[in-house]
Protein backbone atom coordinates (compact mmCIF):
# COMPACT_ATOMS: atom_id res chain seq x y z
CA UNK A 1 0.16 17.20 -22.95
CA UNK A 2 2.29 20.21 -22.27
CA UNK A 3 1.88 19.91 -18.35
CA UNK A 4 4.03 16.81 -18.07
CA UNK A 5 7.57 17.41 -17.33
CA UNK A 6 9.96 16.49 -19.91
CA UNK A 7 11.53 13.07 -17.34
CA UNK A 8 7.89 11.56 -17.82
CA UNK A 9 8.09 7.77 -19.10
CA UNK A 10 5.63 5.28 -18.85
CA UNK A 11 7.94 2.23 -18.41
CA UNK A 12 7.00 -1.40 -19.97
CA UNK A 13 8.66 -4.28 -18.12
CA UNK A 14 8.43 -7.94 -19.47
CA UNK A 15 7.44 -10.43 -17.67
CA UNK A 16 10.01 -12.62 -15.38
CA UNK A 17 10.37 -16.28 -13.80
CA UNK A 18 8.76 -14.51 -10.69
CA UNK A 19 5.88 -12.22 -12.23
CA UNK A 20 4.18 -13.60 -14.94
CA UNK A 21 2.24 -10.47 -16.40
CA UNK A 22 3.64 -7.31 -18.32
CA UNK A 23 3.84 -4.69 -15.94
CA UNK A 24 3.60 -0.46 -16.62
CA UNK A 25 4.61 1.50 -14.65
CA UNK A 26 5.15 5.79 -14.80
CA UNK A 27 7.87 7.41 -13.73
CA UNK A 28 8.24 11.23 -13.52
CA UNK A 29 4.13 11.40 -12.38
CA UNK A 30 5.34 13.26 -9.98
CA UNK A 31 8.07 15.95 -8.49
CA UNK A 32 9.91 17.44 -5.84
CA UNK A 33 7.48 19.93 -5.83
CA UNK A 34 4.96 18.06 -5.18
CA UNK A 35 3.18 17.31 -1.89
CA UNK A 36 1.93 13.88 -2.03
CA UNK A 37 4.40 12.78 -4.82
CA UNK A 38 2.67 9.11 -6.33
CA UNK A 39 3.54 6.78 -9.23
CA UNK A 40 1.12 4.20 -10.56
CA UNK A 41 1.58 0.97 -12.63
CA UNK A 42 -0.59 -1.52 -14.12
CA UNK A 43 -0.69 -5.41 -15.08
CA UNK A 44 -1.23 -7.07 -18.20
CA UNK A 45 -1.29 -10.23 -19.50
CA UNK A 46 -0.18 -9.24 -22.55
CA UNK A 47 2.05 -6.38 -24.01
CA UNK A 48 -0.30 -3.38 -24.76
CA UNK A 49 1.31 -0.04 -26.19
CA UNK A 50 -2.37 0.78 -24.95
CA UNK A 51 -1.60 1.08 -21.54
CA UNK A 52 1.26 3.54 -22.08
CA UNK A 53 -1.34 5.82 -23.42
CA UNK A 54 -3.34 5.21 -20.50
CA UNK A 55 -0.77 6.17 -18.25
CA UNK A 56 0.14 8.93 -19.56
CA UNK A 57 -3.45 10.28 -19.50
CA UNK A 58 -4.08 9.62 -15.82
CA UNK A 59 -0.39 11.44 -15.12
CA UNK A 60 -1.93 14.20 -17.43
CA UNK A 61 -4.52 14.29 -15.44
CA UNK A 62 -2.67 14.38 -12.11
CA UNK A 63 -1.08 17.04 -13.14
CA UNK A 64 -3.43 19.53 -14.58
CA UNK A 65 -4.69 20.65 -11.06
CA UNK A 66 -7.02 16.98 -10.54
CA UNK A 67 -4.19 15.81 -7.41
CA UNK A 68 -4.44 11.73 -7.53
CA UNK A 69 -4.18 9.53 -4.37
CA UNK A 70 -4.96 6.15 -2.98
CA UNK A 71 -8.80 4.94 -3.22
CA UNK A 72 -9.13 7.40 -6.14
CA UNK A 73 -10.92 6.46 -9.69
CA UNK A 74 -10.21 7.58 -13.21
CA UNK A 75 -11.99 7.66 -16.00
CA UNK A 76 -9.93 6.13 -18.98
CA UNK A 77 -12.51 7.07 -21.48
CA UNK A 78 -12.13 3.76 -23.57
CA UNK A 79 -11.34 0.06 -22.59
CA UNK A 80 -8.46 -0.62 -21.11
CA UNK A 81 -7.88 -3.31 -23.09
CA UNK A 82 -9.80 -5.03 -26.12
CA UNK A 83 -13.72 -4.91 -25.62
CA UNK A 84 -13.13 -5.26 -21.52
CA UNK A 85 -15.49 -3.88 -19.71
CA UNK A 86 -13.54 -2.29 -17.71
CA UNK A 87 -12.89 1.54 -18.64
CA UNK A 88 -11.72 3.41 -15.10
CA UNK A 89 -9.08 2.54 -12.70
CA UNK A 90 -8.99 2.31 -9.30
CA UNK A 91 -5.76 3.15 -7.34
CA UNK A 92 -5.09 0.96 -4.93
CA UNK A 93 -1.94 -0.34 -2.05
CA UNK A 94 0.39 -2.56 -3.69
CA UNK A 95 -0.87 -5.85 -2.79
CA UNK A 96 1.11 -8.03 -4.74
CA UNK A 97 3.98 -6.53 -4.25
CA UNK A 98 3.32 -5.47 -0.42
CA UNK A 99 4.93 -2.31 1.58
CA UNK A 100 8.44 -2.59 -0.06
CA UNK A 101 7.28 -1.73 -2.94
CA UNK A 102 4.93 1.03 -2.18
CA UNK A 103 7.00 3.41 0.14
CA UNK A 104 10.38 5.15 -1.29
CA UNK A 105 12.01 7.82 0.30
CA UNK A 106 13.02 11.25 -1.62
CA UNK A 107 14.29 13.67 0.49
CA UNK A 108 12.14 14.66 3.12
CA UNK A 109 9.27 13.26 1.11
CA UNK A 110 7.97 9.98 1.01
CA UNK A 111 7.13 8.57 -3.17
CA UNK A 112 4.06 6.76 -3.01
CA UNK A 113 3.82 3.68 -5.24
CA UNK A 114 -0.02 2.25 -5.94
CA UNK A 115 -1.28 -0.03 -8.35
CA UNK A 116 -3.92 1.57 -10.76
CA UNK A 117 -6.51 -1.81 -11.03
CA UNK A 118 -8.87 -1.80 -13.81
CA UNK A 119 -12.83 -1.75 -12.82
CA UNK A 120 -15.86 -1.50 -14.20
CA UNK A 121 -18.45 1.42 -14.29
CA UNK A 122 -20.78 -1.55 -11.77
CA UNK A 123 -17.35 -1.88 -9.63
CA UNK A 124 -16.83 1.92 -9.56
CA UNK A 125 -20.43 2.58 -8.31
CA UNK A 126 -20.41 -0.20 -5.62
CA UNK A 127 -17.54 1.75 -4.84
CA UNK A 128 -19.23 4.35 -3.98
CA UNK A 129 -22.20 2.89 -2.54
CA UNK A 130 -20.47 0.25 -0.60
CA UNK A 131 -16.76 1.78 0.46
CA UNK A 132 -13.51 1.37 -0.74
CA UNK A 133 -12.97 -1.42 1.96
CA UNK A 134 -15.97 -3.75 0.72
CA UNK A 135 -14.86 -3.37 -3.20
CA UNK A 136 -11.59 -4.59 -2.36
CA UNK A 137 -13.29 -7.39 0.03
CA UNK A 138 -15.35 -8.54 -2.87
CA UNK A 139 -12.32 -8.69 -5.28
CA UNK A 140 -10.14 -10.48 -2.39
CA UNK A 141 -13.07 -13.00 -1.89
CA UNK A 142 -13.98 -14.04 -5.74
CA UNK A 143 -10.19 -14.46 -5.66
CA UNK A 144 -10.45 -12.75 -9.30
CA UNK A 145 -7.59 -12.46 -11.60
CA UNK A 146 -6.96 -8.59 -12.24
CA UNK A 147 -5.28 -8.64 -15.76
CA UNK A 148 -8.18 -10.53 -17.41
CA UNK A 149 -9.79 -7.87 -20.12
CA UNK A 150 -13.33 -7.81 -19.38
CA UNK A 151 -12.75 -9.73 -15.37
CA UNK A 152 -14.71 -12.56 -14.58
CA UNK A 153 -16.14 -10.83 -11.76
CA UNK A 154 -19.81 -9.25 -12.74
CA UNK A 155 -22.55 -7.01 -11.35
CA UNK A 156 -25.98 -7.50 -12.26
CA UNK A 157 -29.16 -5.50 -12.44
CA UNK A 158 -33.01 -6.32 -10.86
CA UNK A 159 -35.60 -3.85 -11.49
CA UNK A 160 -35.57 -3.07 -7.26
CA UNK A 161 -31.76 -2.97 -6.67
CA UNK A 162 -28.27 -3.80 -7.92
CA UNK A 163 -27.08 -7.39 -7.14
CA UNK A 164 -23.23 -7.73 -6.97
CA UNK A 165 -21.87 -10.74 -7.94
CA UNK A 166 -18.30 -11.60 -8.46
């Protein structure tokens, strides 16, 4: 992964009294040079060396010409953890950690700072079928729990059309 600058580190973080998960996070995705200069980071319920390797691959992939951005997908290639289900990642706002966290000013650019959120191939194509705004309606309504391996969320197939459920 030659492309990376040599500051890249995907960062683990323990859990604490006020977040409960394992949280990775990269720093170094991006530069000065950039335009749109972004970090991501990810929850787990669980410490997974996994996840570094994952993060390193989508900053790979930022940087080899493929520019990420909010609302974007990645493919991860594998599960992002165990047998889950879910094998790309959607970039999304910061919810849980709301506008403090995702703004931070770096000269006269602005670091963006979005949560990568593990989906399914189903979630990815309702995705794009439905709109970024109705995927992250159906997550906010089934109220799911975003570290879980394989979600509890689900889509389902009938012969005529795909049925979302969640």
């Amino acid at each position: 992964m030659e492309k990376l600058y040599p500051d890249f580190r995907a960062l683990e973080f323990e859990p604490t009294v006020n977040r409960k998960m394992w949280t990775y996070a990269t720093c170094g995705m991006s530069t000065e040079m950039d335009d749109a200069p972004i970090e991501l980071h990810i929850f787990s319920k669980k410490a997974d060396e996994n996840l570094v390797e994952i993060l390193t691959a989508v900053a790979f992939y930022h940087k080899s010409g493929e520019k990420l951005d909010l609302h974007h997908t990645v493919n991860f290639g594998q599960p992002w953890q165990n047998s889950s289900k879910c094998e790309y990642g959607f970039i999304s706002l910061p919810y849980l950690d709301g506008p403090g966290l995702e703004n931070e000013d770096w000269g006269d650019k602005t670091i963006k700072f979005y949560w990568l959120i593990p989906i399914t191939k189903q979630e990815l194509k309702f995705k794009m079928d439905r709109g970024v705004y109705e995927l992250e309606r159906k997550f906010e309504v089934a109220n799911f729990d975003y570290c879980l391996e394989a979600h509890s969320r689900f889509f389902t197939m009938s012969r005529r059309k795909i049925v979302y459920e969640f």
